[in-house]
Structures are given as structure tokens and as C-alpha cells.
C-alpha atoms as a PDB file:
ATOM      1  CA  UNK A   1      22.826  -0.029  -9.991  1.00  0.00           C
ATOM      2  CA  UNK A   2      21.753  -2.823 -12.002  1.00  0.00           C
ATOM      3  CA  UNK A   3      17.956  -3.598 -13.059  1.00  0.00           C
ATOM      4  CA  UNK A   4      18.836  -7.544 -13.146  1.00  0.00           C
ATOM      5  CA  UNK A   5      20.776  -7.819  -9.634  1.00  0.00           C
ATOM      6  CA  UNK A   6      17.438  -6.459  -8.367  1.00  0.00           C
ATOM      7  CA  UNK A   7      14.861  -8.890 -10.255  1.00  0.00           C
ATOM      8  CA  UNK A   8      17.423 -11.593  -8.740  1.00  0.00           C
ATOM      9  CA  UNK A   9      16.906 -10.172  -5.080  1.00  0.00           C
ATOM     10  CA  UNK A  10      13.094 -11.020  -5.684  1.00  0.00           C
ATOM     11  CA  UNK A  11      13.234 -13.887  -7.458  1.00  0.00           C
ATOM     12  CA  UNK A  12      11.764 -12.499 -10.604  1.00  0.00           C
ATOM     13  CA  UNK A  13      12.331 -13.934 -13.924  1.00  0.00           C
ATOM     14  CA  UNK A  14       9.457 -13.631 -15.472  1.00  0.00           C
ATOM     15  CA  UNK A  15       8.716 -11.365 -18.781  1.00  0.00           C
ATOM     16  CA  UNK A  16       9.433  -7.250 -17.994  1.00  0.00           C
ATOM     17  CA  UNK A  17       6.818  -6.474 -19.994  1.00  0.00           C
ATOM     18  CA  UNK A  18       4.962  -3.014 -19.122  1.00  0.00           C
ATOM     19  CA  UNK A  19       2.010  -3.921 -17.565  1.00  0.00           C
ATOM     20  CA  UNK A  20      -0.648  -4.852 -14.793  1.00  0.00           C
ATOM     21  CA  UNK A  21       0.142  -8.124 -14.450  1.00  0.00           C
ATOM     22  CA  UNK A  22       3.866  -7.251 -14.437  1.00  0.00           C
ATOM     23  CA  UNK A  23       3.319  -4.952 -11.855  1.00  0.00           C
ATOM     24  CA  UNK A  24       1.498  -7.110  -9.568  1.00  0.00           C
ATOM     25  CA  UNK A  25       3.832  -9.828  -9.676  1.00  0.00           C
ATOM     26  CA  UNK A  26       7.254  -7.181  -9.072  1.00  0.00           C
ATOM     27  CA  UNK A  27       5.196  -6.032  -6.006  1.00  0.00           C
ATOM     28  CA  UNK A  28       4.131  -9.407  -4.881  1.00  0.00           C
ATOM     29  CA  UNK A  29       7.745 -10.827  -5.702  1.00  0.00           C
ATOM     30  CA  UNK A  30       9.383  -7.531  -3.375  1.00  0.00           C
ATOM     31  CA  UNK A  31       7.020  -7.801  -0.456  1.00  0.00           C
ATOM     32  CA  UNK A  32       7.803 -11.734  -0.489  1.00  0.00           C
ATOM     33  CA  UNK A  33      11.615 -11.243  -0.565  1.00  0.00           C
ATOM     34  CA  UNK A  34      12.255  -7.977   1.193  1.00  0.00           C
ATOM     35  CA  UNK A  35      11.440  -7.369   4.021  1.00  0.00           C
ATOM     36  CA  UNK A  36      10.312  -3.941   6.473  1.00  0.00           C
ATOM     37  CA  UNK A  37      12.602  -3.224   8.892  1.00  0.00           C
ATOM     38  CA  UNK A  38      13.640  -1.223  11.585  1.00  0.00           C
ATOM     39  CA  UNK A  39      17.125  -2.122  12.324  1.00  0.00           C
ATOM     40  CA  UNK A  40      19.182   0.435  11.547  1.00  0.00           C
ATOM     41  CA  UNK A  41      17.680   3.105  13.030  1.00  0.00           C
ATOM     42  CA  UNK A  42      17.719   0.817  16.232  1.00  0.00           C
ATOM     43  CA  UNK A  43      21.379   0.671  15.420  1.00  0.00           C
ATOM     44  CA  UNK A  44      21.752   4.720  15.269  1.00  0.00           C
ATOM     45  CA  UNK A  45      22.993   4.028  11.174  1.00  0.00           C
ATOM     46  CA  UNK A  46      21.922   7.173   9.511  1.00  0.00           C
ATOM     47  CA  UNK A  47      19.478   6.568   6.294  1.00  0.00           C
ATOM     48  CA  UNK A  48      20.393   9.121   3.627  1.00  0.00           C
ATOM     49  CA  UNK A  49      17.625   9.827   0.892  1.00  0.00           C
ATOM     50  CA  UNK A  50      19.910   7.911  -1.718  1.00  0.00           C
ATOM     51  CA  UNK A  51      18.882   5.660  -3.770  1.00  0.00           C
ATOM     52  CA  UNK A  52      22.170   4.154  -4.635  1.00  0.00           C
ATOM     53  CA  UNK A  53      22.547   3.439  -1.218  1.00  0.00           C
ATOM     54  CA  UNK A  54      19.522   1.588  -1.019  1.00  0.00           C
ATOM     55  CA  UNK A  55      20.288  -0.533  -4.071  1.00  0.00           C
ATOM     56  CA  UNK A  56      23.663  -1.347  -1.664  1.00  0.00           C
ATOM     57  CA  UNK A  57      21.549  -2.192   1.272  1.00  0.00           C
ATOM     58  CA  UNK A  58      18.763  -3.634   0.180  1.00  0.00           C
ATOM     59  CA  UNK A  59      20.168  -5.658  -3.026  1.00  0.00           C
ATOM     60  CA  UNK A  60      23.949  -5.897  -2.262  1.00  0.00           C
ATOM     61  CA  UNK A  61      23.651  -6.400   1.396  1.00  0.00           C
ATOM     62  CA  UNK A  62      20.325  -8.613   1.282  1.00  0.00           C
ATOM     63  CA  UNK A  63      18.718  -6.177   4.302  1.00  0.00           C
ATOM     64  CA  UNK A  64      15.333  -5.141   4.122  1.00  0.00           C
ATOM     65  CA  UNK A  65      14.250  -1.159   5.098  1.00  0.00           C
ATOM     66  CA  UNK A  66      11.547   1.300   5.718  1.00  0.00           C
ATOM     67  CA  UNK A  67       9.566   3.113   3.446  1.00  0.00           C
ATOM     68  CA  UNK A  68      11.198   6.078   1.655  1.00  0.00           C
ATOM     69  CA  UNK A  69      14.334   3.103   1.545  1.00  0.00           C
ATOM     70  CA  UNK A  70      11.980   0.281   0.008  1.00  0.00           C
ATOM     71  CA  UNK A  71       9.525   2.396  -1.949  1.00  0.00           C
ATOM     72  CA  UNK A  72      12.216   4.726  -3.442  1.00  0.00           C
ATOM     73  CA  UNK A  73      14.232   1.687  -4.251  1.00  0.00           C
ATOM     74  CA  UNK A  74      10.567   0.186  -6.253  1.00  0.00           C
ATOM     75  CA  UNK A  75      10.125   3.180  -7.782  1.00  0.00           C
ATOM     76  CA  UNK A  76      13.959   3.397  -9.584  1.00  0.00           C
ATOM     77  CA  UNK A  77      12.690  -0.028 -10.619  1.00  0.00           C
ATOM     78  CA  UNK A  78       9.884   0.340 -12.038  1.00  0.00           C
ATOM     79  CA  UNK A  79      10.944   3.509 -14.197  1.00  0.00           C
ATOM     80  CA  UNK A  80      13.674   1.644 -15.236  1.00  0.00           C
ATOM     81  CA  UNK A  81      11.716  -1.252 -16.272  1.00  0.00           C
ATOM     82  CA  UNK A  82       9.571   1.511 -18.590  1.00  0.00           C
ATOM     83  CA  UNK A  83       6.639   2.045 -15.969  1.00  0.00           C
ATOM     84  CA  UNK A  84       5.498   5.671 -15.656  1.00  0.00           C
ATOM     85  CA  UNK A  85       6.005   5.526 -11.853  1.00  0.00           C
ATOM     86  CA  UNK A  86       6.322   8.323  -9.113  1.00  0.00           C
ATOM     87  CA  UNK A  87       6.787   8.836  -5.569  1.00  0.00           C
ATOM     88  CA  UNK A  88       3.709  10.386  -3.308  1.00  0.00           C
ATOM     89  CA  UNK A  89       3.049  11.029   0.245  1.00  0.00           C
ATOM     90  CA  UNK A  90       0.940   9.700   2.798  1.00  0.00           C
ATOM     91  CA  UNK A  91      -0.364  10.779   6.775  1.00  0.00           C
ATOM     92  CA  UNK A  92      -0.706   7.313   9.153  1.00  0.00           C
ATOM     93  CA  UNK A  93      -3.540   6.762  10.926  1.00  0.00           C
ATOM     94  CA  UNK A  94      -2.523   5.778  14.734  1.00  0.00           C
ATOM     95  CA  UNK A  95      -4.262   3.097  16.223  1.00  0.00           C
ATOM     96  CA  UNK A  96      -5.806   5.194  18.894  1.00  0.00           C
ATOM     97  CA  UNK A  97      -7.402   7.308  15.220  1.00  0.00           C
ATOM     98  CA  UNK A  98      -4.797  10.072  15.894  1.00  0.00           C
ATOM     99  CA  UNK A  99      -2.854  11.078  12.680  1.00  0.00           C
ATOM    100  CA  UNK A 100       1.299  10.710  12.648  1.00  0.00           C
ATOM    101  CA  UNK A 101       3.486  13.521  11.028  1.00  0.00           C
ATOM    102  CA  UNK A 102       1.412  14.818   7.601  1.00  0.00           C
ATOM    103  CA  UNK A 103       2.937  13.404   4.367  1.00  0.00           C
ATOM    104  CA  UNK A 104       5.855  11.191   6.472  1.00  0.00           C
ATOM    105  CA  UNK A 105       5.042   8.035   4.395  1.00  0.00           C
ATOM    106  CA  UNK A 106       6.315   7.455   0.927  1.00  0.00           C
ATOM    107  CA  UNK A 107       4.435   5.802  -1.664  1.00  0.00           C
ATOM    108  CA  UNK A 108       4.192   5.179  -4.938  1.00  0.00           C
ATOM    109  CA  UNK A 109       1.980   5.935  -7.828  1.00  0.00           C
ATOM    110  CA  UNK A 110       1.953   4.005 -11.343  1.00  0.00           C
ATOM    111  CA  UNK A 111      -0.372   5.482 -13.884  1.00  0.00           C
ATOM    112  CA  UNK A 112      -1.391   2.973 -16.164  1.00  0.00           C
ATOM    113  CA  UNK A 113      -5.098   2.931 -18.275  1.00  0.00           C
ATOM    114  CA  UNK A 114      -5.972   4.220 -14.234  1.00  0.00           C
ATOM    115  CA  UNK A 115      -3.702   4.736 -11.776  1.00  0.00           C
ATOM    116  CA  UNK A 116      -2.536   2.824  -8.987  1.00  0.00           C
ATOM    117  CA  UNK A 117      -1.269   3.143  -5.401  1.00  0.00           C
ATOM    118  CA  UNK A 118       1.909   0.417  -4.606  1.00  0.00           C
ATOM    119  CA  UNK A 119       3.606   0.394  -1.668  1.00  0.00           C
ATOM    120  CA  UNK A 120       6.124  -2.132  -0.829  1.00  0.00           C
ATOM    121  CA  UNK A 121       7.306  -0.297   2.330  1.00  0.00           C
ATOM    122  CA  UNK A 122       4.080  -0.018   4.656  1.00  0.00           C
ATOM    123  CA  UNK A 123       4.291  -3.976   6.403  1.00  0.00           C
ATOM    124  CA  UNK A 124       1.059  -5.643   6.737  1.00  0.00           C
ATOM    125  CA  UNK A 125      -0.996  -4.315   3.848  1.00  0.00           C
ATOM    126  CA  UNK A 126      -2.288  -4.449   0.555  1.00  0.00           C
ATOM    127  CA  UNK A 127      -0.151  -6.433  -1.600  1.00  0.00           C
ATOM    128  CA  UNK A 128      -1.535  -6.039  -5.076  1.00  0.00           C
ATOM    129  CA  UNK A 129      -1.745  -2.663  -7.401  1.00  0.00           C
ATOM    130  CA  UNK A 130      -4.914  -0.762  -5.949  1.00  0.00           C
ATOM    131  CA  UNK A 131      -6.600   1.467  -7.945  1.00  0.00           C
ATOM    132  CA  UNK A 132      -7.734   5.080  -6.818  1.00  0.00           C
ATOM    133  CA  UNK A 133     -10.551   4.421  -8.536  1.00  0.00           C
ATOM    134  CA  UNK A 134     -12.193   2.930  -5.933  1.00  0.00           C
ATOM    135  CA  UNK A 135     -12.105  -0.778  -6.510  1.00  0.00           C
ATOM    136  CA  UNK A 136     -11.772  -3.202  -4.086  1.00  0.00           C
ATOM    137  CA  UNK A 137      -9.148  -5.644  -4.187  1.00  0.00           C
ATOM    138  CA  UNK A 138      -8.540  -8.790  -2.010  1.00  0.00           C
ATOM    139  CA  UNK A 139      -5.429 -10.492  -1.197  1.00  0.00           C
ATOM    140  CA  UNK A 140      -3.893 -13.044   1.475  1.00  0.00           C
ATOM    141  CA  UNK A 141      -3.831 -10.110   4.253  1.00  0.00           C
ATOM    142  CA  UNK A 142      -7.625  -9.107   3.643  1.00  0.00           C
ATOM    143  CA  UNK A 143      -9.874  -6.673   1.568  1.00  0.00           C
ATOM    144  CA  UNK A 144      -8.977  -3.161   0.835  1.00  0.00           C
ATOM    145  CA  UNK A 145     -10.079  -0.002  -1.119  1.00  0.00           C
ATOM    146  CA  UNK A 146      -9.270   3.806  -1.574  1.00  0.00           C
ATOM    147  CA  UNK A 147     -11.990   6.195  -0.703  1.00  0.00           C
ATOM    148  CA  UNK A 148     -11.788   9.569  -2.599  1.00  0.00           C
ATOM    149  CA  UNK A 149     -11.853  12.016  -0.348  1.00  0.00           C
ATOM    150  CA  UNK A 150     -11.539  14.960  -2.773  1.00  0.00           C
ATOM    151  CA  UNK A 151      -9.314  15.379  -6.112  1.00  0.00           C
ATOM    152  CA  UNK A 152      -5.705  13.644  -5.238  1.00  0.00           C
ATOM    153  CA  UNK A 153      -6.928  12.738  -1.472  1.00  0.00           C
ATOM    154  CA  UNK A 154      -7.551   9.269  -0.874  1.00  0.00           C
ATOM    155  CA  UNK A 155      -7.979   6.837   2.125  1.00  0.00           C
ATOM    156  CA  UNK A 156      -6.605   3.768   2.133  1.00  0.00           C
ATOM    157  CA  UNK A 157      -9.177   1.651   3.735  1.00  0.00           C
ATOM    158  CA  UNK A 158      -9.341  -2.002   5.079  1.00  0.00           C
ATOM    159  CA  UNK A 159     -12.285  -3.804   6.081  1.00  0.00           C
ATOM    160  CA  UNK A 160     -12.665  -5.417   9.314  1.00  0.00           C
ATOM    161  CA  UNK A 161     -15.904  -7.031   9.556  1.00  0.00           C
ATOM    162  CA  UNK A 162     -17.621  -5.666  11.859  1.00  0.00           C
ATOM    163  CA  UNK A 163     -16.217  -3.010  12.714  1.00  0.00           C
ATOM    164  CA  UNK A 164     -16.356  -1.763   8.810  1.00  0.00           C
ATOM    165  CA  UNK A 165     -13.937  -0.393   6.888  1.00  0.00           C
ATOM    166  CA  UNK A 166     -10.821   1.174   8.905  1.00  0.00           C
ATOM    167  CA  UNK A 167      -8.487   3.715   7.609  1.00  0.00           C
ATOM    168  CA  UNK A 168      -4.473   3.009   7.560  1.00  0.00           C
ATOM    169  CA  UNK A 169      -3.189   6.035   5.569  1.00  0.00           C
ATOM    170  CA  UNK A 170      -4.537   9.375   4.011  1.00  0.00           C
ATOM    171  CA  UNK A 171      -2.603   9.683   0.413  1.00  0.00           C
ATOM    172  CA  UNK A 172      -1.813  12.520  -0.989  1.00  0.00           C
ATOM    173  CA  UNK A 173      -0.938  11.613  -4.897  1.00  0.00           C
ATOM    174  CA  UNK A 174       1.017  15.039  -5.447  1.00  0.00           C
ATOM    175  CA  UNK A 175       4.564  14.453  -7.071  1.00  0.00           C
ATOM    176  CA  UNK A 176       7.093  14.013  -4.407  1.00  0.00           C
ATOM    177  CA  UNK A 177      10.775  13.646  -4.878  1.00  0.00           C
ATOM    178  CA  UNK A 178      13.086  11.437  -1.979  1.00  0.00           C
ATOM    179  CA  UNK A 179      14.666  15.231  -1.051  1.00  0.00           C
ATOM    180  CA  UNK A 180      11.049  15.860  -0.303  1.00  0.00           C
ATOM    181  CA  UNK A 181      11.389  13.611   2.843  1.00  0.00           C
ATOM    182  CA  UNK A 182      14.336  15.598   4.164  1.00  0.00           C
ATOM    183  CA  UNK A 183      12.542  16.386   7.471  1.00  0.00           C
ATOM    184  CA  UNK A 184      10.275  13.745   7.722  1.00  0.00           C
ATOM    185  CA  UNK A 185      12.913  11.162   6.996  1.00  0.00           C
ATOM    186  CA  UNK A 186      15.192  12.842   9.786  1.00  0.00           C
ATOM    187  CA  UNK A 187      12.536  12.829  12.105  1.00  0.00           C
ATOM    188  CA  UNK A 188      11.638   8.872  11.869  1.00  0.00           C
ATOM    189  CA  UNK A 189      14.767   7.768  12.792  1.00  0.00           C
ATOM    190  CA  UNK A 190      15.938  10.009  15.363  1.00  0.00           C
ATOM    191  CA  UNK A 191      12.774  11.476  17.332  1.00  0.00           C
ATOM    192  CA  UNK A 192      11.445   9.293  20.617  1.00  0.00           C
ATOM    193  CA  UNK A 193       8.121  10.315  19.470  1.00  0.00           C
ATOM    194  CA  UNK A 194       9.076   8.364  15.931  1.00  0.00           C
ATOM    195  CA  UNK A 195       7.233   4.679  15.629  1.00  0.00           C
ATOM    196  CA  UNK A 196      10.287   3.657  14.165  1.00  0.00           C
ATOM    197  CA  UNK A 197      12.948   4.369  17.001  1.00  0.00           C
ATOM    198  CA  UNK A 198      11.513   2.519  20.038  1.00  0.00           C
ATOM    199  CA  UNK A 199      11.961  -1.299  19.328  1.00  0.00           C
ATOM    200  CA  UNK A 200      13.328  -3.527  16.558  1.00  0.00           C
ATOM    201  CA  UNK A 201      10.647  -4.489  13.828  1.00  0.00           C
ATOM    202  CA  UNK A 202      11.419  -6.734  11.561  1.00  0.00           C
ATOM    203  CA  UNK A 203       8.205  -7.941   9.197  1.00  0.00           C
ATOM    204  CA  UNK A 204       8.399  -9.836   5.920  1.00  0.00           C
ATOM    205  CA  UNK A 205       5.355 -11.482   3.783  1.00  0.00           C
ATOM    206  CA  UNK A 206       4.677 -15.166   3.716  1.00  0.00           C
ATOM    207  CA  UNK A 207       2.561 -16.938   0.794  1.00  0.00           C
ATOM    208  CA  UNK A 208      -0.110 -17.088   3.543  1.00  0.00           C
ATOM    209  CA  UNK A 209       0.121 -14.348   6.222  1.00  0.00           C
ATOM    210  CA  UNK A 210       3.537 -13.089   7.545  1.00  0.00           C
ATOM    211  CA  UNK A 211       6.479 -13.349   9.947  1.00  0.00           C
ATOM    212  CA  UNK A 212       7.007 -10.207  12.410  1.00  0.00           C
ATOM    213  CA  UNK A 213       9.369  -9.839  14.937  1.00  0.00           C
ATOM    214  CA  UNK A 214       8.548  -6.965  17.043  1.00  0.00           C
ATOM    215  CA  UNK A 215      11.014  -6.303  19.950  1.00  0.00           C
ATOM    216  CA  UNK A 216      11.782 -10.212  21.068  1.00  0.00           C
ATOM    217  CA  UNK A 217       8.393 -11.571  19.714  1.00  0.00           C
ATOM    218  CA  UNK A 218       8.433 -13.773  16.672  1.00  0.00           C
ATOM    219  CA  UNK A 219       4.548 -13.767  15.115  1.00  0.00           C
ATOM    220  CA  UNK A 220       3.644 -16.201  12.877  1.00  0.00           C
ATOM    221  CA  UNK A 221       0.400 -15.679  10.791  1.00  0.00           C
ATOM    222  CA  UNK A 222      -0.798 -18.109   8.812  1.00  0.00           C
ATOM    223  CA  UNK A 223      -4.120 -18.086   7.467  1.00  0.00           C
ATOM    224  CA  UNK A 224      -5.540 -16.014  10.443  1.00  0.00           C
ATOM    225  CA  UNK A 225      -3.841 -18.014  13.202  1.00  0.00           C
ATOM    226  CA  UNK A 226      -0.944 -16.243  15.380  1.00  0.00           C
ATOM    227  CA  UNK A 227       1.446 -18.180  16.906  1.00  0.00           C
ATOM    228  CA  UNK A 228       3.829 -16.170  19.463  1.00  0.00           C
ATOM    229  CA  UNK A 229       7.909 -16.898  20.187  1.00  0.00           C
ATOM    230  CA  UNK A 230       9.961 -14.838  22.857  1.00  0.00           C
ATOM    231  CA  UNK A 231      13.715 -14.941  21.282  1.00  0.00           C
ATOM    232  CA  UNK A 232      16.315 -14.558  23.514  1.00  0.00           C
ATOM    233  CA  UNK A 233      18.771 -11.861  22.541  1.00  0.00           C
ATOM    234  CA  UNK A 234      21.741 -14.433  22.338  1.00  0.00           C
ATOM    235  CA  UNK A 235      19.523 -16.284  19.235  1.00  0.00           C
ATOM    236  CA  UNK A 236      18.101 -13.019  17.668  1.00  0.00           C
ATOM    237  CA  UNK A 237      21.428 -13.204  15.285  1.00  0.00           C
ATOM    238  CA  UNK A 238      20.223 -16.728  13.827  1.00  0.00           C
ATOM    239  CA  UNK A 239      16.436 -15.360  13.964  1.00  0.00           C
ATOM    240  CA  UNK A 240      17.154 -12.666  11.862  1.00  0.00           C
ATOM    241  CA  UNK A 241      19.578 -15.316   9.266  1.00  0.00           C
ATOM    242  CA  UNK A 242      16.701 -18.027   9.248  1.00  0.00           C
ATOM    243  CA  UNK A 243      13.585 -15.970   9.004  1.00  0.00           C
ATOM    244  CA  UNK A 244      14.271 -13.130   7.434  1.00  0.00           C
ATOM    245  CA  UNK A 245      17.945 -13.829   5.270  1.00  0.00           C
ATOM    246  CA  UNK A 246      19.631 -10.701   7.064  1.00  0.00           C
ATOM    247  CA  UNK A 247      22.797 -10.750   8.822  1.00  0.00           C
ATOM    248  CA  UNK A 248      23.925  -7.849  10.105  1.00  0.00           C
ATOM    249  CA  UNK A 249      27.835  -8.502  10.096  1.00  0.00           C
ATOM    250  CA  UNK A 250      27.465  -8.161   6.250  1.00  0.00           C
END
């Protein structure tokens, strides 16, 4: 695995200097150029907790991936860039404020003067280094905090006007390894009651909102306002090319 074939698959060239700026522009860079995706579970391709196989996938073969894929990848970045970086674990919130499997979401922590959460492999969230100190921070997809809920729990919150702030994720900032994942991992990408295993998702960040295609809808989001495509299957190949740089024959 090489450090600069990856800074090339995000269009980094900037300095690799150990800090915050650093880091915001590496996850900014990743969650512009890679995107989340679905596709190979879909496809019935098994996803191994192996980071070499990620770098092959996700750098090699220009695909994007879900989390313990995207965020494990990050993470052998960052530590080989010199940051003090480690995987933790997270528990979704459904929308209808059920929970998903505990811990099936991998994260990652970066301890700098504080620590941060960043997660490249969650879709359509925060996009900058947030603190677990409480903070909030603001980006292009809207405002966002962690609430403490006791030592090393944390909820990553978004606000939503009126309806306050709404929890996406409960972290858990324990040490996890990828093998940690084993069962969770296995689960997302073979269960019917997995998110993951039901419909092709494709989802990649934009300078100013994001392109998802869900199933055969292409959304558009730009600066609040949706616009909504059905693709029919025969031109998913050159949606997929165009919008997203994957091609699946590769």
C-alpha cells in the first residue's frame, strides 16, 4: 500500500503536516472523492476486514465502500501520515428512533490537543473533525455536535430547526480493531434485516450538497434544493462512470 497513491485518489497535495487543519482537509478531500457505497454487497462480493484489500478497491480500483471499508482505509492513512488515530464503534439511530445492531458502525478517533470523531464512511454527515468536547461545528450539510452522555459515550447530534437537535449515532470511543467487526461486518452484508442489503446506494459529497443514487433515483442537493432522476437500468452503467467515477468491469 502506498501513502501517495492514496493522497492522489483524493486529490491531495497539500503539506502532510500533523495537524487540524491537515486533518480537515484529508477528510474533506476523501468524502469529496470517495464515495459510500453499497454495491458490492448488492453484488453478493464478500467484504473481508482487510485493509489491503481496501487500498485495492478503493484506491486501485477507484470504487467507493461502506464504513469499516472507508473508515479502516482513513485510519491506515492517517497513522501513516503520523496522526495518533484509532478505530471506535458506533449504534445507528433508525429513523423511526429505534437503534440498529450495538457498535455495527466504525469510526474513527484522532486525539490531538482534544480529540476528535472523523468518519468518512457514514454518507450525509458531518464533514469536518468534531470534537467530543462538545463544540459545534457547521459545514455545507448543516450544524452538528456530540453530546456526552457519560465518560466515552457520546451522541452525535444534528440540528434540525425545529424539531431540535436529532441524534444519528451513539459512539462508543473504546479501542476497536477491524477483527472487532467480525460479526457485525458479516451481518451488514448478508442479513435481509441489514440497511445495506436491500437496494443499491451509491452517495458521494459535492462542494455544495451531494449526489445519491438510491435504488434508480439520482438526488441532487444543492444548497437545500433536491432535484429527483429515475435511471433506467440500461444507463445505470454510465450513471455510475459520470457521477460517481466507478465502473464496475474494472
Amino acid at each position: 500500500m502506498e501513502v501517495e497513491r492514496y493522497l492522489q485518489r483524493i486529490n491531495w497535495s497539500g503539506p502532510d503536516e500533523v495537524n487540524l487543519e491537515t486533518l480537515l482537509q484529508l477528510q474533506e478531500h476523501h468524502m469529496l472523492h470517495i464515495p459510500f457505497e453499497n454495491l458490492d454487497v448488492i453484488r453478493k462480493v464478500r467484504i473481508p476486514l482487510d485493509v489491503e484489500a481496501y487500498f485495492r478497491k478503493v484506491v486501485l480500483n477507484h470504487r467507493g465502500g461502506f464504513c469499516y471499508e472507508l473508515n479502516g482505509l482513513f485510519n491506515w492513512l492517517l497513522q501513516s501520515l503520523g496522526f495518533n488515530s484509532r478505530l471506535a464503534s458506533a449504534t445507528v439511530r433508525r429513523p423511526d428512533g429505534g437503534w440498529t445492531l450495538s457498535g455495527s458502525h466504525a469510526c474513527v478517533i484522532v486525539e490531538m490537543e482534544k480529540p476528535y470523531l472523523v468518519d468518512v464512511g457514514f454518507g450525509d454527515s458531518v464533514r469536518v473533525p468534531l470534537p467530543l468536547t462538545g463544540e459545534e461545528r457547521n459545514d455545507v450539510s448543516g450544524t452538528y455536535r456530540l453530546a456526552k452522555l457519560e465518560d466515552g459515550c457520546f451522541d452525535l447530534q444534528k440540528w434540525q430547526n425545529e424539531n431540535g437537535w436529532e441524534t444519528l449515532y451513539r459512539l462508543d470511543t473504546d479501542l476497536r480493531s477491524l477483527n472487532d467487526f467480525d460479526e457485525v461486518c458479516q451481518y451488514n452484508q448478508t442479513s435481509p434485516q441489514s440497511p445495506f442489503t436491500r437496494r443499491p446506494l451509491v452517495t458521494l459529497a459535492t462542494p455544495d450538497g451531494r449526489l445519491t443514487l438510491s435504488g434508480n433515483t439520482l438526488t441532487t442537493t444543492s444548497l437545500d434544493k433536491k432535484h429527483k432522476t429515475v435511471i433506467d437500468d440500461k444507463d445505470m452503467p454510465t450513471v455510475l462512470q459520470q457521477d460517481f467515477g466507478i465502473d464496475l468491469d474494472r
